[in-house]
PDB file of N, CA and C in Angstrom:
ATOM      1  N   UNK A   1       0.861  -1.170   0.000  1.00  0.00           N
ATOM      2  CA  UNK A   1       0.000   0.000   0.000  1.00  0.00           C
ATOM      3  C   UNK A   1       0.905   1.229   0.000  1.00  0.00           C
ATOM      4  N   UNK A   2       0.520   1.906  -1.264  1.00  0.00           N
ATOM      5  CA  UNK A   2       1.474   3.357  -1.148  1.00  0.00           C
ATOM      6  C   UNK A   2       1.079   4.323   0.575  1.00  0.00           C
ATOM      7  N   UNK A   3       2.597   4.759   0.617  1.00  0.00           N
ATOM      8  CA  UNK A   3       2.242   6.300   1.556  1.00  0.00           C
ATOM      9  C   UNK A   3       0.989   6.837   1.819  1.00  0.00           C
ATOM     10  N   UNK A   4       0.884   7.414   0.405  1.00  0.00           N
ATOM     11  CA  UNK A   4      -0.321   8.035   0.103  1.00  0.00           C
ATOM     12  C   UNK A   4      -1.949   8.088   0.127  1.00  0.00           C
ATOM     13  N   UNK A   5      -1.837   6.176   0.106  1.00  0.00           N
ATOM     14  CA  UNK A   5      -3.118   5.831  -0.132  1.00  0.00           C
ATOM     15  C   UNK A   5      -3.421   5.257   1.559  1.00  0.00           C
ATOM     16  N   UNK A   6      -1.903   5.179   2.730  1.00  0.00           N
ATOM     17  CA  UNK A   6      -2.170   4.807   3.885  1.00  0.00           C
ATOM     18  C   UNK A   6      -2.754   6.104   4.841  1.00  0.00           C
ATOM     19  N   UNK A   7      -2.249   7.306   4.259  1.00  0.00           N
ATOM     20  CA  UNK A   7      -2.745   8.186   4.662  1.00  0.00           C
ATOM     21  C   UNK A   7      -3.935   8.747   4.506  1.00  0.00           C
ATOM     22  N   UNK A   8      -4.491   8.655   3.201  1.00  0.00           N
ATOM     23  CA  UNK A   8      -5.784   8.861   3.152  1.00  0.00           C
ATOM     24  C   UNK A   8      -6.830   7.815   3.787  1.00  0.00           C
ATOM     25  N   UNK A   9      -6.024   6.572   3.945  1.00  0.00           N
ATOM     26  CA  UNK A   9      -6.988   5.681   4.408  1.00  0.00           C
ATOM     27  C   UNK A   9      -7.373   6.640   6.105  1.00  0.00           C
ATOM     28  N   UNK A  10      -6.260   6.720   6.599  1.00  0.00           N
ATOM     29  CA  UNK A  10      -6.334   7.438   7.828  1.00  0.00           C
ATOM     30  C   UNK A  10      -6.743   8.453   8.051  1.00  0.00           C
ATOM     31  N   UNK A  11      -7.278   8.798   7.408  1.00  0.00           N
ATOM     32  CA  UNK A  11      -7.546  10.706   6.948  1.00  0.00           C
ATOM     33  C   UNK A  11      -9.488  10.219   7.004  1.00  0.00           C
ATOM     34  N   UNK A  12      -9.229   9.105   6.734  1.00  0.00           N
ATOM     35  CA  UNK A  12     -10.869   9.149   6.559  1.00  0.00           C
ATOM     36  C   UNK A  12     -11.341   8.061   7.669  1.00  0.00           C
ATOM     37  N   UNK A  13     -10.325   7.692   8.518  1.00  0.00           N
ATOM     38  CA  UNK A  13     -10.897   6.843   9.469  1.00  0.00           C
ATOM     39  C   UNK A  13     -11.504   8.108  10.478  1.00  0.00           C
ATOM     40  N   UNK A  14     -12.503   7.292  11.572  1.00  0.00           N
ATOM     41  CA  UNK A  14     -13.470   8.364  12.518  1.00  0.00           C
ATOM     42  C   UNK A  14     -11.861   8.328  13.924  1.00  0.00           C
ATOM     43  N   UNK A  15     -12.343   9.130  14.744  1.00  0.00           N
ATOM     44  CA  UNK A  15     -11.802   8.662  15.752  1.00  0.00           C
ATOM     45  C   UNK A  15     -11.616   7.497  16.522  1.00  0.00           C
ATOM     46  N   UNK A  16     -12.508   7.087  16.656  1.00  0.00           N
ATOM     47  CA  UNK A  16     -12.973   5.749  17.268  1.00  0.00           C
ATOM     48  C   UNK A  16     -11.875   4.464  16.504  1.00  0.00           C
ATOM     49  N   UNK A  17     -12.422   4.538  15.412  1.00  0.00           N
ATOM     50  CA  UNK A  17     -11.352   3.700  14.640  1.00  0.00           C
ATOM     51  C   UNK A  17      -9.564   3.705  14.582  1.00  0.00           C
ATOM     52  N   UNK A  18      -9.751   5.050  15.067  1.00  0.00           N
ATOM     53  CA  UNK A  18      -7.996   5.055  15.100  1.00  0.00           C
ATOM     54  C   UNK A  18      -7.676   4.972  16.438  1.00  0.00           C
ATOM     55  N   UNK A  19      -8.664   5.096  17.413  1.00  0.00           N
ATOM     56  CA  UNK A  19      -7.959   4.923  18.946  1.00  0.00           C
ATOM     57  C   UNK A  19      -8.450   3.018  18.860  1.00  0.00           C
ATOM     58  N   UNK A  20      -9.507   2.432  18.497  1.00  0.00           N
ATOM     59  CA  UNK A  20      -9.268   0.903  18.383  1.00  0.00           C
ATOM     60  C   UNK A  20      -7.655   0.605  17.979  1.00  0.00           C
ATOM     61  N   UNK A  21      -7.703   1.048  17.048  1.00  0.00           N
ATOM     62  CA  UNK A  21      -6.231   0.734  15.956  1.00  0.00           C
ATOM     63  C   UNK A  21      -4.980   0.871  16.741  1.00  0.00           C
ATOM     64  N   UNK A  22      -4.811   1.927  17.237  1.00  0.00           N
ATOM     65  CA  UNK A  22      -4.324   2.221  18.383  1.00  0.00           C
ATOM     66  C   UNK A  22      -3.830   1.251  19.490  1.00  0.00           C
ATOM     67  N   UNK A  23      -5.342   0.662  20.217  1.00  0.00           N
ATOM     68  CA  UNK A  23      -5.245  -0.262  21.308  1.00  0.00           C
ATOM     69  C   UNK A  23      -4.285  -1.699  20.835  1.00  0.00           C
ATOM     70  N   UNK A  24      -5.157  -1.842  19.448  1.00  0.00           N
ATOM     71  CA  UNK A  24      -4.380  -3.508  19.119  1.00  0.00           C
ATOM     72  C   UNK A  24      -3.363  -3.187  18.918  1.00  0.00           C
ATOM     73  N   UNK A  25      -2.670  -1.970  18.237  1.00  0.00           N
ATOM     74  CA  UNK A  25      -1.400  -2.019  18.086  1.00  0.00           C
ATOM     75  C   UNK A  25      -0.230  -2.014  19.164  1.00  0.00           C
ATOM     76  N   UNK A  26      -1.091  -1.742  20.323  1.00  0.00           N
ATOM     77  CA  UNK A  26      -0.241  -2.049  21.770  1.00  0.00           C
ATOM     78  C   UNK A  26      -0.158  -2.999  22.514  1.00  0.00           C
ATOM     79  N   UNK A  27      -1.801  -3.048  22.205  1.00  0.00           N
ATOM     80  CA  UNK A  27      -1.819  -4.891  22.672  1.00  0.00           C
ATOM     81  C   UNK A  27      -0.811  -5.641  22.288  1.00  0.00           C
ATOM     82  N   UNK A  28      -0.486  -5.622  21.020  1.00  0.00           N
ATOM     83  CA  UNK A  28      -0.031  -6.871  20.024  1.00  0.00           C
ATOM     84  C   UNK A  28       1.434  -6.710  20.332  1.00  0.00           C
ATOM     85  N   UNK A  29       2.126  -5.336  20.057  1.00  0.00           N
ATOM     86  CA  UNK A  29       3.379  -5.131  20.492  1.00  0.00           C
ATOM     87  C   UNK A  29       4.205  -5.054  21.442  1.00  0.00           C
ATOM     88  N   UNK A  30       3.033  -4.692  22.528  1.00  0.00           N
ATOM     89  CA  UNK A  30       3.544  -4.411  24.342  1.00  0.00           C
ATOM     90  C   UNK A  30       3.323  -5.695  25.147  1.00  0.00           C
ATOM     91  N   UNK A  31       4.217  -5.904  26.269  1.00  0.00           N
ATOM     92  CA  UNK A  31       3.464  -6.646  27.400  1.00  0.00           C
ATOM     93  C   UNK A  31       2.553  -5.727  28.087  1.00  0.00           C
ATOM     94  N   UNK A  32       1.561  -4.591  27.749  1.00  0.00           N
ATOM     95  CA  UNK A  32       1.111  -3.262  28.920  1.00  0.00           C
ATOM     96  C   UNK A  32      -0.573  -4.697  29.088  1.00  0.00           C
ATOM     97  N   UNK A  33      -0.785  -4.216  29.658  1.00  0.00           N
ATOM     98  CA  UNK A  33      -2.512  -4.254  30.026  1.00  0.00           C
ATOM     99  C   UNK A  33      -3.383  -4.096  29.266  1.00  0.00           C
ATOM    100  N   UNK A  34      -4.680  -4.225  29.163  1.00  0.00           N
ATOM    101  CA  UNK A  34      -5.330  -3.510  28.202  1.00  0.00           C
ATOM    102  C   UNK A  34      -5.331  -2.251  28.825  1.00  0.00           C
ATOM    103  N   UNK A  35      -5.870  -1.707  29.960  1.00  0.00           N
ATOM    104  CA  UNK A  35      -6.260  -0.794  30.402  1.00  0.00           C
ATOM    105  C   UNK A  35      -4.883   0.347  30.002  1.00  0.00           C
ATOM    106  N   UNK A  36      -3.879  -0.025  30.235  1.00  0.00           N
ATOM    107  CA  UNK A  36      -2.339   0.735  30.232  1.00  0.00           C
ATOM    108  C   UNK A  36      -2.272   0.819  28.288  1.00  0.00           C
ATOM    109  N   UNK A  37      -2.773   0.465  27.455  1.00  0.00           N
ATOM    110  CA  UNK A  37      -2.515   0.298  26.300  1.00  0.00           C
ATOM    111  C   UNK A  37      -3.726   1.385  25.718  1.00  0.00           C
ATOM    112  N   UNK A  38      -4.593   1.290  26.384  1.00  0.00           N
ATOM    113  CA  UNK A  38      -6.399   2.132  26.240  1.00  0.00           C
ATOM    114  C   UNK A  38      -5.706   3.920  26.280  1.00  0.00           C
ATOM    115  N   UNK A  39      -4.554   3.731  27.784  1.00  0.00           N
ATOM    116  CA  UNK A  39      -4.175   5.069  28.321  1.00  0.00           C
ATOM    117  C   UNK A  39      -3.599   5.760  27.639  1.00  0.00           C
ATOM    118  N   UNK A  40      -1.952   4.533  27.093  1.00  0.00           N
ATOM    119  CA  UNK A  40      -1.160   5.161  25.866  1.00  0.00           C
ATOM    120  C   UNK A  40      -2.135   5.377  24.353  1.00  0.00           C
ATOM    121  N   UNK A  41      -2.962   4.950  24.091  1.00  0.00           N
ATOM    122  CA  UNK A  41      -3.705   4.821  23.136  1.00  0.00           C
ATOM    123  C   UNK A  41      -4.085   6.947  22.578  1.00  0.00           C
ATOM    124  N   UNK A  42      -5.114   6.995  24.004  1.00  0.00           N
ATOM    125  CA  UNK A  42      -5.520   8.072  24.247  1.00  0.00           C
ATOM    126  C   UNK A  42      -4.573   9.235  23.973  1.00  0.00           C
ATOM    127  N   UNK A  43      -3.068   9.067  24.296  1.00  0.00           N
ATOM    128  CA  UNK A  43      -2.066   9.726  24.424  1.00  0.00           C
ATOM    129  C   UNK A  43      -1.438  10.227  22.963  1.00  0.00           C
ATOM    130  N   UNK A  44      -1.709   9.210  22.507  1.00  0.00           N
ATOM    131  CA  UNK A  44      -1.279   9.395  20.757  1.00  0.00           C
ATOM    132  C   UNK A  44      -2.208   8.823  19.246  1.00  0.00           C
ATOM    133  N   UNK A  45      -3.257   8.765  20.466  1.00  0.00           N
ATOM    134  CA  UNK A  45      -4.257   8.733  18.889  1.00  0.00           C
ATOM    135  C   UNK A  45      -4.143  10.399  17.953  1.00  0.00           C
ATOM    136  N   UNK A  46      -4.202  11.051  18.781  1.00  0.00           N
ATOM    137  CA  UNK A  46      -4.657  12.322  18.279  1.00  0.00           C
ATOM    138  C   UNK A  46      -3.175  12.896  16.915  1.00  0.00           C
ATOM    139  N   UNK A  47      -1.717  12.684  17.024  1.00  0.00           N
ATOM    140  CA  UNK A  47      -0.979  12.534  15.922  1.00  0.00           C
ATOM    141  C   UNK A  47      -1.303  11.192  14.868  1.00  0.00           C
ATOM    142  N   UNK A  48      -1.576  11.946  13.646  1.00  0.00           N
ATOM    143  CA  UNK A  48      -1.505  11.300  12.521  1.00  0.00           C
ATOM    144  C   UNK A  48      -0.718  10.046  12.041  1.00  0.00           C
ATOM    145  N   UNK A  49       0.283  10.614  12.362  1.00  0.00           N
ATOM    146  CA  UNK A  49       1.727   9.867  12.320  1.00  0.00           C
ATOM    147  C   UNK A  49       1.747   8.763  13.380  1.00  0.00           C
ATOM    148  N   UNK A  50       1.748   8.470  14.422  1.00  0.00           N
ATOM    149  CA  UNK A  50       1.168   7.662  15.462  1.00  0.00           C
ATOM    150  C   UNK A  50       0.529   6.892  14.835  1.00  0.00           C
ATOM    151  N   UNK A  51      -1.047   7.034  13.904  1.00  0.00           N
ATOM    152  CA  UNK A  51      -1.597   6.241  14.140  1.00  0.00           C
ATOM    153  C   UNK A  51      -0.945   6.033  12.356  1.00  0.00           C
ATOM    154  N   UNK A  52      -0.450   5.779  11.916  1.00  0.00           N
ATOM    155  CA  UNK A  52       0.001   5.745  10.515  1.00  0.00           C
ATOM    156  C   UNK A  52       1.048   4.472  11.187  1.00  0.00           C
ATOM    157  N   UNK A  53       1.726   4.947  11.901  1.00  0.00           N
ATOM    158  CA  UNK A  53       3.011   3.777  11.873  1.00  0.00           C
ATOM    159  C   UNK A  53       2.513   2.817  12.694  1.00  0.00           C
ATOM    160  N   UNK A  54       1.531   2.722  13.638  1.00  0.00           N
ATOM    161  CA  UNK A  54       0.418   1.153  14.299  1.00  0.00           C
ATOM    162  C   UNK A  54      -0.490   0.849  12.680  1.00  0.00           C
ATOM    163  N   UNK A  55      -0.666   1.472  11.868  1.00  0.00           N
ATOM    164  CA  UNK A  55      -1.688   0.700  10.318  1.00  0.00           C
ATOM    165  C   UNK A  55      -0.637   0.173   9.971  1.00  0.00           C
ATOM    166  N   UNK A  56       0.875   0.643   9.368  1.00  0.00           N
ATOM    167  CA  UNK A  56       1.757  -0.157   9.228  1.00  0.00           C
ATOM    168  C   UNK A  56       2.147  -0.968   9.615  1.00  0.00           C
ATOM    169  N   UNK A  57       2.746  -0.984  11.026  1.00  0.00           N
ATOM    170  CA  UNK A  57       2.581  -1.997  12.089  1.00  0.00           C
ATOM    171  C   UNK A  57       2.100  -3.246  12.028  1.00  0.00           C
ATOM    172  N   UNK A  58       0.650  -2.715  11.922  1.00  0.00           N
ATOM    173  CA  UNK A  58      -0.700  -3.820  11.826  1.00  0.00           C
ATOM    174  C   UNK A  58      -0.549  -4.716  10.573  1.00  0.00           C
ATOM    175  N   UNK A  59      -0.086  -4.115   9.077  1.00  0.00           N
ATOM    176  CA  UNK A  59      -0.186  -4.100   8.216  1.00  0.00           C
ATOM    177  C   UNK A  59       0.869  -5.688   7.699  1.00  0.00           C
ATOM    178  N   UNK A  60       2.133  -5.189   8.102  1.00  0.00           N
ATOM    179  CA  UNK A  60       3.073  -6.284   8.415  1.00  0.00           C
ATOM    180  C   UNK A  60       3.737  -7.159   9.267  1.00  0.00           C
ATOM    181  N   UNK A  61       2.694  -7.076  10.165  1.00  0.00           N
ATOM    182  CA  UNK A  61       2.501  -7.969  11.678  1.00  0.00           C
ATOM    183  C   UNK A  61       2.465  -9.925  10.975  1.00  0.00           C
ATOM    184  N   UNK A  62       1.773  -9.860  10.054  1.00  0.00           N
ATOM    185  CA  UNK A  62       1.531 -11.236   9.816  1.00  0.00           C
ATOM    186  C   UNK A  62       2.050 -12.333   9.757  1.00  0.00           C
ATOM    187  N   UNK A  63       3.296 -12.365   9.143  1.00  0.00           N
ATOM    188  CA  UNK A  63       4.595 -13.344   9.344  1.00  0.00           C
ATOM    189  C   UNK A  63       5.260 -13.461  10.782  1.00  0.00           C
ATOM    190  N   UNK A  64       4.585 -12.567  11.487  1.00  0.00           N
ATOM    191  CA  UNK A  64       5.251 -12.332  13.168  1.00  0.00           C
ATOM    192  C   UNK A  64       4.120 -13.606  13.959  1.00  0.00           C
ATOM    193  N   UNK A  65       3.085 -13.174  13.081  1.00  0.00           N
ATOM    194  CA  UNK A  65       1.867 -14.238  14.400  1.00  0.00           C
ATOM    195  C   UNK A  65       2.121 -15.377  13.348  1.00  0.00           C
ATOM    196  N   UNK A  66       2.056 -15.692  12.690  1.00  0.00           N
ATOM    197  CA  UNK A  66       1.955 -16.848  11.921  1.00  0.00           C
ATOM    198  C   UNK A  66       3.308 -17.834  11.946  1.00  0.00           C
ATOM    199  N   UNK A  67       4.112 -17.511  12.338  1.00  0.00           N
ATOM    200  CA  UNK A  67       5.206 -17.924  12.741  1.00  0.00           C
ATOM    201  C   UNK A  67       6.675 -18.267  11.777  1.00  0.00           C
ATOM    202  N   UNK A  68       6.291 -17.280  10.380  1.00  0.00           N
ATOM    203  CA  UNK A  68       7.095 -17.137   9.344  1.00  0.00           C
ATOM    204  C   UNK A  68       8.650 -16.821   9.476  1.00  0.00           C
ATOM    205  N   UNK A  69       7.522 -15.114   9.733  1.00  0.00           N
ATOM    206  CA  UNK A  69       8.524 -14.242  10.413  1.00  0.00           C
ATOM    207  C   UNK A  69       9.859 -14.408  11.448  1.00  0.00           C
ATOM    208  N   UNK A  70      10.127 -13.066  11.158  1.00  0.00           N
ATOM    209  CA  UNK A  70      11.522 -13.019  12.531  1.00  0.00           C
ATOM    210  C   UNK A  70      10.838 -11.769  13.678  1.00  0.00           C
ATOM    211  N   UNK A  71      10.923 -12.043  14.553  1.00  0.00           N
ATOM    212  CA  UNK A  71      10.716 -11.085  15.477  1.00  0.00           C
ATOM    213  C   UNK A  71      11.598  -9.880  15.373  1.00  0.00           C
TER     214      UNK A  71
END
């Protein structure tokens, strides 16, 4: 997915959707809590960029759970 087209994807997500996006992307990456992941969530939903590099994140996570990947 180009730059371009990840940003607009994000450009048109609601809030809600980018603080979810947010949570899993801490979940998935952190040992935090949910509740501690909800907090940081809150903290940096609101930069663009934040939530751009957890869609990426998210994006090429797959070979990590599936057990392809390299950590």
């Amino acid at each position: 997915m180009s730059d371009e087209k990840i940003k607009q994807f994000i450009s048109d997500m609601s809030y809600w959707q980018k603080l979810n996006l947010m949570i899993a992307h801490y979940m998935i990456t952190t040992k935090q809590s949910r509740e501690d992941c909800y907090e940081e969530a809150l903290v940096n939903v609101g930069n663009d960029d934040n939530v751009e590099y957890a869609l990426e994140s998210m994006l090429n996570i797959g070979p990590i759970i599936d057990g392809r990947g390299k950590l």
